[in-house]
Structure formats: C-alpha cells, structure tokens
Protein backbone atom coordinates (compact mmCIF):
# COMPACT_ATOMS: atom_id res chain seq x y z
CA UNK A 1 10.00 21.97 25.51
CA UNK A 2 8.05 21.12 28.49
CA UNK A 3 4.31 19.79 28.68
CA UNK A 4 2.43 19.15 31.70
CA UNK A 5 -0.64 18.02 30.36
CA UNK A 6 -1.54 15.52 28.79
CA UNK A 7 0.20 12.67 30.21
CA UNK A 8 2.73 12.02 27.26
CA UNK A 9 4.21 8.61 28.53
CA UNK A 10 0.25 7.26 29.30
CA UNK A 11 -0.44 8.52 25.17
CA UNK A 12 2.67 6.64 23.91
CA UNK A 13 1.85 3.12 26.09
CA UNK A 14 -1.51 3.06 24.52
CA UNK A 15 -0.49 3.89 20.99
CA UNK A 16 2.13 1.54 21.22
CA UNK A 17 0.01 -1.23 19.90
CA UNK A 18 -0.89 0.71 16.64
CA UNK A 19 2.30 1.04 15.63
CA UNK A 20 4.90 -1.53 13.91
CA UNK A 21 8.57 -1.71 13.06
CA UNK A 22 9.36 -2.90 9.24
CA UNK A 23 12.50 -4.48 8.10
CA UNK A 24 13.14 -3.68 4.51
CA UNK A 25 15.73 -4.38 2.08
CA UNK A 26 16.67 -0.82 2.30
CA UNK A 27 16.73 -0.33 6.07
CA UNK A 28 14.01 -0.49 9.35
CA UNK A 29 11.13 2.12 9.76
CA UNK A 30 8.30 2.42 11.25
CA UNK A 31 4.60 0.86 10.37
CA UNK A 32 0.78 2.29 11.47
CA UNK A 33 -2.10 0.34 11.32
CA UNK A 34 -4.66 2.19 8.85
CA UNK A 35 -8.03 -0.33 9.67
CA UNK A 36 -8.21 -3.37 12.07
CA UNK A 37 -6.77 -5.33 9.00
CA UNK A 38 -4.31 -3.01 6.91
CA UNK A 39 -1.34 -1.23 7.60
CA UNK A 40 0.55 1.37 5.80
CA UNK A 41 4.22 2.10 5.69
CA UNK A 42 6.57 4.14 3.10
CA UNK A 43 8.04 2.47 0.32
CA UNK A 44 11.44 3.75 0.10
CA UNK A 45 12.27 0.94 2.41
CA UNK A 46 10.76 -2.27 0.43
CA UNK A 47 11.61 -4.11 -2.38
CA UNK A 48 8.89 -6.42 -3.30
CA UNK A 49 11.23 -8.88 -4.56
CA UNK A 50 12.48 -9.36 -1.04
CA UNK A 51 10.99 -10.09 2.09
CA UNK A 52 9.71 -7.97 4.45
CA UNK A 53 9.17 -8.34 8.17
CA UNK A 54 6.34 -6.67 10.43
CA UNK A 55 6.69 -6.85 14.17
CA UNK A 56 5.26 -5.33 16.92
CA UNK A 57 7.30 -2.98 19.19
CA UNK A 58 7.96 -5.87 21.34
CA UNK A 59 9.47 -7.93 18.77
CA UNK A 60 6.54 -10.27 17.93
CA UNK A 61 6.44 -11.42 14.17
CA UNK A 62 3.14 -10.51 12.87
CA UNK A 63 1.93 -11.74 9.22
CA UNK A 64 1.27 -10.13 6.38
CA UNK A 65 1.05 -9.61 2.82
CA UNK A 66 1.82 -6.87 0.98
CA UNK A 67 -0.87 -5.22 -1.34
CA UNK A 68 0.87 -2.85 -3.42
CA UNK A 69 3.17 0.27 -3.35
CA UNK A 70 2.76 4.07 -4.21
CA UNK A 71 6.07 5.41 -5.07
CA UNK A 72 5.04 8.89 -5.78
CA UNK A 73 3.51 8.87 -2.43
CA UNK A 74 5.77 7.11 -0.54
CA UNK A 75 3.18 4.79 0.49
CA UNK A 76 3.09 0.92 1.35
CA UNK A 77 0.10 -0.92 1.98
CA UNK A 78 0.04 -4.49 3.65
CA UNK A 79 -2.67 -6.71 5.11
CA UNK A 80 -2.42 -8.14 8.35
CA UNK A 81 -3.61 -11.92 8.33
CA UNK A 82 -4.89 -12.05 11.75
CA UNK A 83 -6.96 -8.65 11.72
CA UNK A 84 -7.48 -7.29 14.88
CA UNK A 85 -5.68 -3.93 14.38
CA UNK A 86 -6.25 -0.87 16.35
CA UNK A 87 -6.13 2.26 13.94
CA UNK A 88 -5.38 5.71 15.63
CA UNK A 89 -8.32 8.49 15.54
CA UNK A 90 -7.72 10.69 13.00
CA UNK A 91 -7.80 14.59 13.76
CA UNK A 92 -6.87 17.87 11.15
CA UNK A 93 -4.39 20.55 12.59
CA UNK A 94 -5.78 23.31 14.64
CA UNK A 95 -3.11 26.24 13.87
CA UNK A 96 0.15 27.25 13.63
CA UNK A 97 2.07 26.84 16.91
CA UNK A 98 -0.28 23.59 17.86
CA UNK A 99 2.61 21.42 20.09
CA UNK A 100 2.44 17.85 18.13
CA UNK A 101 4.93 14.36 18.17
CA UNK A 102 6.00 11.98 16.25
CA UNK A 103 6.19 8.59 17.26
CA UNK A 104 7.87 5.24 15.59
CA UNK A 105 9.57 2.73 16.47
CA UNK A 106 13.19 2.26 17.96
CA UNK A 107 15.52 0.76 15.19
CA UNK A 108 18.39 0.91 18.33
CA UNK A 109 15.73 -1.82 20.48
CA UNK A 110 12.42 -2.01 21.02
CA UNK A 111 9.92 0.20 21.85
CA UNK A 112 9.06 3.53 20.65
CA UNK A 113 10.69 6.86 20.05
CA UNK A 114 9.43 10.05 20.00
CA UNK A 115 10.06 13.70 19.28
CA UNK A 116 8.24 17.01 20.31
CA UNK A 117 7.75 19.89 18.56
CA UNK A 118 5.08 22.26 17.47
CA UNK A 119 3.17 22.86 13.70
CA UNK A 120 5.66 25.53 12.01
CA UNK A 121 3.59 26.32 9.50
CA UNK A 122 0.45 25.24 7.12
CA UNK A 123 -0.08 25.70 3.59
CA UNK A 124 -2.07 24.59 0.42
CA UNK A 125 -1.45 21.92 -1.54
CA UNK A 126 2.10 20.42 -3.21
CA UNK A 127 3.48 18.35 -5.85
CA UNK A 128 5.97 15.53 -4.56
CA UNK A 129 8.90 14.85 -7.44
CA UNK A 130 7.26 11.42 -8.79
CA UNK A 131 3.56 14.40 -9.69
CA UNK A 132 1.36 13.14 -7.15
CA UNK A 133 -0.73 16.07 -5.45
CA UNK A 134 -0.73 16.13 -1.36
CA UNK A 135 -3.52 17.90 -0.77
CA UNK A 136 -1.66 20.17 2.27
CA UNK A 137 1.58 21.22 3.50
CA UNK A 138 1.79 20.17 7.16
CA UNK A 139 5.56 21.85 8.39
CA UNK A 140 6.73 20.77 11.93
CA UNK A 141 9.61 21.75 13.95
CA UNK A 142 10.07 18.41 15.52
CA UNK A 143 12.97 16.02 14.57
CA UNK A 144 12.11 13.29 12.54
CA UNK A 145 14.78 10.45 14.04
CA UNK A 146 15.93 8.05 11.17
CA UNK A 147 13.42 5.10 11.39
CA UNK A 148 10.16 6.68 12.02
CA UNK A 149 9.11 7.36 8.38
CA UNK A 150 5.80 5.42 8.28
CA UNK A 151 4.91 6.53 12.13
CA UNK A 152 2.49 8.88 12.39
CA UNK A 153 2.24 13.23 13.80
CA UNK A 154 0.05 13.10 16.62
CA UNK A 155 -1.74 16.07 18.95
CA UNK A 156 -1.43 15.84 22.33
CA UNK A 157 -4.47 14.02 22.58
CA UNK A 158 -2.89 11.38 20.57
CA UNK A 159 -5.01 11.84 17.55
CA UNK A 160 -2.97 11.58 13.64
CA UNK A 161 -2.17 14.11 11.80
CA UNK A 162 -0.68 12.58 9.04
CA UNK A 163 2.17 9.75 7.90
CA UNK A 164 5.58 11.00 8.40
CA UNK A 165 8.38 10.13 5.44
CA UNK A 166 11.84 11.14 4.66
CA UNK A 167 11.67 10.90 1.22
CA UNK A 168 9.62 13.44 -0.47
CA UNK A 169 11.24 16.65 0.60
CA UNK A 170 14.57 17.07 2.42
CA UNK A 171 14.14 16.87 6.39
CA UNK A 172 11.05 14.87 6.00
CA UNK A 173 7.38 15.44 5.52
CA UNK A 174 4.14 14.51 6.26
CA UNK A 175 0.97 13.37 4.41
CA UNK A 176 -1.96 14.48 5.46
CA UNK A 177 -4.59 12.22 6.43
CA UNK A 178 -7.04 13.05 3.25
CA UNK A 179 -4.02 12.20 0.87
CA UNK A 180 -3.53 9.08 2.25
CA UNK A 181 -6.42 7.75 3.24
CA UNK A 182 -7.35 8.14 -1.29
CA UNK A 183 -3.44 6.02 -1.87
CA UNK A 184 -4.22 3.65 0.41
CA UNK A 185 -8.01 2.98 0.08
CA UNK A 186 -6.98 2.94 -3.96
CA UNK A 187 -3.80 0.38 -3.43
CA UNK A 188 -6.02 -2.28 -1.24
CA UNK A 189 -8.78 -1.85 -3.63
CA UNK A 190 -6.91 -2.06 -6.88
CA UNK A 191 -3.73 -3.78 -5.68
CA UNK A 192 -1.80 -0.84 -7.02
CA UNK A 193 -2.24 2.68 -8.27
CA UNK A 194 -2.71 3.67 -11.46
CA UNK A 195 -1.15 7.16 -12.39
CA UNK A 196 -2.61 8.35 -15.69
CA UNK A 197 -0.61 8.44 -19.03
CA UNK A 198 -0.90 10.31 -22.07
CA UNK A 199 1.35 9.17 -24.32
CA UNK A 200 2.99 12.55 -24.97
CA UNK A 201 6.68 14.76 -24.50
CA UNK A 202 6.09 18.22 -23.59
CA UNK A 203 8.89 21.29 -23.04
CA UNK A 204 7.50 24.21 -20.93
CA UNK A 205 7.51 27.13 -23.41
CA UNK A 206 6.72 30.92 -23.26
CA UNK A 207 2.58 31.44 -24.18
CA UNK A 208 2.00 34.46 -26.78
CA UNK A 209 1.44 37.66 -24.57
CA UNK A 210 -2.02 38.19 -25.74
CA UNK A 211 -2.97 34.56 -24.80
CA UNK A 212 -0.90 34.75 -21.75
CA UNK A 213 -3.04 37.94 -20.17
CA UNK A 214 -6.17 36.03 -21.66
CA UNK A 215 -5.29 32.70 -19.92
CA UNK A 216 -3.55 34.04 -16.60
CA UNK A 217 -0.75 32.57 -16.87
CA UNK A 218 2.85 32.81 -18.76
CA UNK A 219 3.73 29.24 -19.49
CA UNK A 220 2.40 26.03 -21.04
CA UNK A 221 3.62 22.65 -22.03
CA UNK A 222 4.43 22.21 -26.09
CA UNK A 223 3.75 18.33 -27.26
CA UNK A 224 6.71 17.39 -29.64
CA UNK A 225 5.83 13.96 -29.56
CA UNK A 226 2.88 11.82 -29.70
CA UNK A 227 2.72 7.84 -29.27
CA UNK A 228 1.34 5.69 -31.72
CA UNK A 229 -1.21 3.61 -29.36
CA UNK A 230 -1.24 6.15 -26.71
CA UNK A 231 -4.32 8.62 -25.48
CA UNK A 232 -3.03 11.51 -27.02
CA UNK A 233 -3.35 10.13 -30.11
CA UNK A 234 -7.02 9.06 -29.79
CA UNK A 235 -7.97 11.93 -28.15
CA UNK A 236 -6.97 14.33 -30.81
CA UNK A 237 -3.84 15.75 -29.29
CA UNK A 238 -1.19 16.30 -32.36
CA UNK A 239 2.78 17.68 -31.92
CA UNK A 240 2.65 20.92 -31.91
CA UNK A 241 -0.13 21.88 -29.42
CA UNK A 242 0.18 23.86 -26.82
CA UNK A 243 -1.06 22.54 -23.97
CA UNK A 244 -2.97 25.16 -21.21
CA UNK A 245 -4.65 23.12 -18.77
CA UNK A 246 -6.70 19.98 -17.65
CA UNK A 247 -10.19 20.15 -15.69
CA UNK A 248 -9.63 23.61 -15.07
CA UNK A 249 -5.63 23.15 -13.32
CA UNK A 250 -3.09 25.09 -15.35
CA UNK A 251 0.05 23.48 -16.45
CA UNK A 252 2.52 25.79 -16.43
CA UNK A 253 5.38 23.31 -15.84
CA UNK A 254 6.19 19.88 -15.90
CA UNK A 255 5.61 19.22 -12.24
CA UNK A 256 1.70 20.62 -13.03
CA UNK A 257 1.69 18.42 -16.01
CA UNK A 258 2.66 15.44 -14.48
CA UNK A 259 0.62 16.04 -11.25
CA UNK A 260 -2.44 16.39 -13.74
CA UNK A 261 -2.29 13.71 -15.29
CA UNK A 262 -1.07 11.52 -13.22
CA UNK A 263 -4.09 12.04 -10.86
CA UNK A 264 -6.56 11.30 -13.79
CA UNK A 265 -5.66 8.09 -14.60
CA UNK A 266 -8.33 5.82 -16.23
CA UNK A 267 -10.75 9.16 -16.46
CA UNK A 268 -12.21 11.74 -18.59
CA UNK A 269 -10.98 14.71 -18.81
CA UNK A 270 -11.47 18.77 -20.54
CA UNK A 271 -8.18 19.52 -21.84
CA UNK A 272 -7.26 23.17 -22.90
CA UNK A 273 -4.87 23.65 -25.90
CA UNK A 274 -3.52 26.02 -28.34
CA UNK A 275 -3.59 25.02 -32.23
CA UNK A 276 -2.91 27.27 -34.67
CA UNK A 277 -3.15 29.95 -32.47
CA UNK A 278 -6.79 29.36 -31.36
CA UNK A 279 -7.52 28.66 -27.95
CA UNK A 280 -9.92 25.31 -27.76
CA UNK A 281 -11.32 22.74 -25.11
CA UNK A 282 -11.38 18.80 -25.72
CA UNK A 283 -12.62 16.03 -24.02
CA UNK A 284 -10.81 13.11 -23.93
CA UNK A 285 -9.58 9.94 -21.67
CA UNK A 286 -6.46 9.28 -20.12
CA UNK A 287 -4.66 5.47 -20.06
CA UNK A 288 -4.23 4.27 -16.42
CA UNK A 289 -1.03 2.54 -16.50
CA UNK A 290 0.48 0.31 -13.02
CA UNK A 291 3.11 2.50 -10.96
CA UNK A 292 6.67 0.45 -10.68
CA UNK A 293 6.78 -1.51 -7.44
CA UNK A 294 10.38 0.08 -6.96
CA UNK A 295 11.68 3.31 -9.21
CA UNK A 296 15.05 5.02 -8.42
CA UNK A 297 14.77 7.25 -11.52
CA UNK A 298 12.25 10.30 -12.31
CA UNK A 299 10.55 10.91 -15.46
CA UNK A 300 12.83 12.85 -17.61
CA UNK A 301 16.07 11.73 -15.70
CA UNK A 302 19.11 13.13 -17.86
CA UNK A 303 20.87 10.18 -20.55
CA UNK A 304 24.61 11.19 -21.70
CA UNK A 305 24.67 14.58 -19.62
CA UNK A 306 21.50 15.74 -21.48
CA UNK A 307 17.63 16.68 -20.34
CA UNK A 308 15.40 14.60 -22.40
CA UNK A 309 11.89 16.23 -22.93
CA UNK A 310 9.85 15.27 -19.92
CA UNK A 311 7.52 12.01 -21.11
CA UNK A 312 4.49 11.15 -19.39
C-alpha cells in the first residue's frame, strides 16, 4: 500500500516521543502517554509483584509508578514522576476504508515500528471475555507486530484512534478512545477498578414463550445461589428468580450478565426478574469489589472437567 501524502516518516519522528517501550515479566510492548503525567499500557504484560521498566524509544529509563491494572480491559495505568508528557490528539474513525497505522515500539532495537492498513470494518459495541463493555468495534486490516499492544491506531494525520492489544480477541484489537479514556480516568482516580458483584450463580435458561414474546427476548439468567453477605441478598434477589435485565440491558447470557454488572459496580440499579411467574422491577445496589492485579482464569473456569454455574 502506497501513500503519498502525508509525510509518514515526518508523523512517526514527532510521535516518537509519546510513545514508550515496557519491559514486563511477561514480555516487552509498547507504552502511550495518556496526559503530560500518565501513561497507559496493557496488562497482559505486568505483574505487579515484579518490576517494570519504562523507557523511551531511545533507551532512556524514565520513572514511574504504577497506579493500578484493568484486566478485563487490558489496561495499565502508570504515573510518570517527572511529568512533562506529550499525549497524542485524539480523533474518532471517519469510515470504512479510512487508511490508518499502528505504531509501537521495536522489541528487536530501538525505535519504532509501524504497520499500514486501512479500517475493515466498524460496529457497535462488544463484550471482552473478563464482561467489560467496549463501547465500539474498531476492525483493521493492518498487522499488529508482536510488541505493539499498548501503541496506539493512528489516521494519517497522526491523530489516535484507539489502544491496540493482543489479548482480548484473537489477531488483536483495539479500544476505542471513549472506553479507555472511563478505565483509565477510573484506575488513576481510584487506584483500581471496581467491577460490580452480586453475590449470585446464574445458568442461562429458556424464558416461558408468553414472557419471551412479551420481553423480546428468549433467554434469561436463573439464580441458584445466593451469598449470605452479598447484594443479592439485601436487595431481595432469592434462588429461583429469573433474571431479565438490568437498567434496561437484557441478559440473555452470561457474557450480558457479567458485562452488566460488572459495569455497575458501587451503583444503583432497576433490575427485572421473574418470580413466580410474574414479571417485576427492583431497585437495588450492587457491591464494588477490587479487580485482581493479575488473573489467568475466567469466571466460571471448568474444576474436574466440569462447567461450574457462572458466579459473579
């Protein structure tokens, strides 16, 4: 793919200094600077038990601390002690077929690397496997070189698109600037996030066809357990409800339920149930509990070659 204008190589030299390589106890990616003091990264790479290293594409040490994590996300927040940071412009995609580039840094030396491609699709909103809700779909055609997660899309005018990661969907992703502007903006606030938590299991079971066509929609999630100290329980939520919707979002499977109430933690919320066979709405508030630093394992991960009704 050929571009004549702009002037790629000019773009790249003066992005160069808003962009970082990280060295991880998992492996080296690539950094952005977020504000003149923060920076984000993903976390796949970082244990926060072990040290991590920030330099600039030249190889300069820079210092910082880091804030907190978002592993449903794939986000890492750090401040830089010295400040001083120069954030890229943010921009939204145009359309479909808009030529874009990534750009992170060289794990093989120093410098940055790049890759061109165009915008291969767009789409609504999507649910990553740990329930958080990105708020678009942003498909490119461009390679995504091992390393870059944590560099950022860019247009051609060398505005950001979004944060590029590996480890949400296979072949990479990218997070669009309004999801990740909320995890990190929450994470240097709060020093971490704080998915919600009911206190419940749930199985995704078949809704009676009346309530079904009433509802619009086939599915919801059954509670066949409740915790002792848990929201559920003071919110009125007993085994054996059915469980429709929250604020108006179905949950029709577990990736809905978790993305729901995840996103609500430490809030009030209308819950839609089934008891009885009446349809009802509830208020009540969901826990806010402290995301892991580091999780391998997914809610509802199998034990002895079983499924174990998803918890959350």
């Amino acid at each position: 793919m050929t571009h004549t204008s702009p002037d790629l190589s000019t773009i790249v030299s003066t992005l160069g200094s808003s962009i970082f390589q990280l060295r991880g106890a998992y492996g080296i990616e690539t950094a952005t600077a977020f504000s003149d003091t923060l920076i984000v990264s993903t976390a796949h790479s970082i244990d926060a038990n072990e040290p991590v290293v920030l330099t600039t594409l030249d190889g300069t040490p820079i210092e910082t601390e880091l804030l907190g994590i978002d592993p449903r996300l794939d986000i890492a927040v750090f401040r830089a002690t010295q400040g001083g940071l120069s954030p890229i412009q943010y921009a939204e995609p145009k359309a479909v077929g808009e030529p874009v580039f990534t750009l992170g840094a060289n794990r093989d030396g120093q410098g940055p690397r790049i890759s061109l491609g165009v915008i291969s699709a767009l789409g609504s909103s999507w649910l990553t496997r740990g329930g958080a809700r990105v708020d678009a779909m942003i498909d490119v055609d461009a390679e995504l070189p091992w390393g870059s997660s944590g560099g950022p899309l860019l247009d051609l005018s060398g505005s950001q698109l979004g944060l590029n990661t590996h480890a949400l969907r296979r072949g990479g992703s990218t997070l669009p600037n309004s999801t990740l502007k909320v995890a990190v903006e929450q994470i240097a606030k709060n020093g971490s996030v704080t998915p919600g938590w009911l206190g419940v299991r749930v199985h995704q079971v078949d809704l009676p066809a009346e309530i079904a066509t009433a509802e619009g929609q086939r599915t919801g999630m059954l509670v066949v357990w409740r915790g002792w100290r848990s929201a559920a329980r003071s919110g009125d939520i007993q085994v054996g409800d059915i469980l429709l919707g929250v604020n108006g979002q179905p949950l029709t499977d577990y990736a809905t339920f978790r993305a729901a109430i995840s996103g609500a933690g430490g809030g009030e919320v209308s819950v839609r149930r089934i008891r009885a066979g009446e349809v009802a709405d509830q208020t009540l508030t969901i826990q806010g509990r402290k995301a892991r630093r580091r999780t391998r394992r997914s809610c509802g991960s199998k034990s002895r070659g079983q499924r174990s009704p998803a918890r959350c």
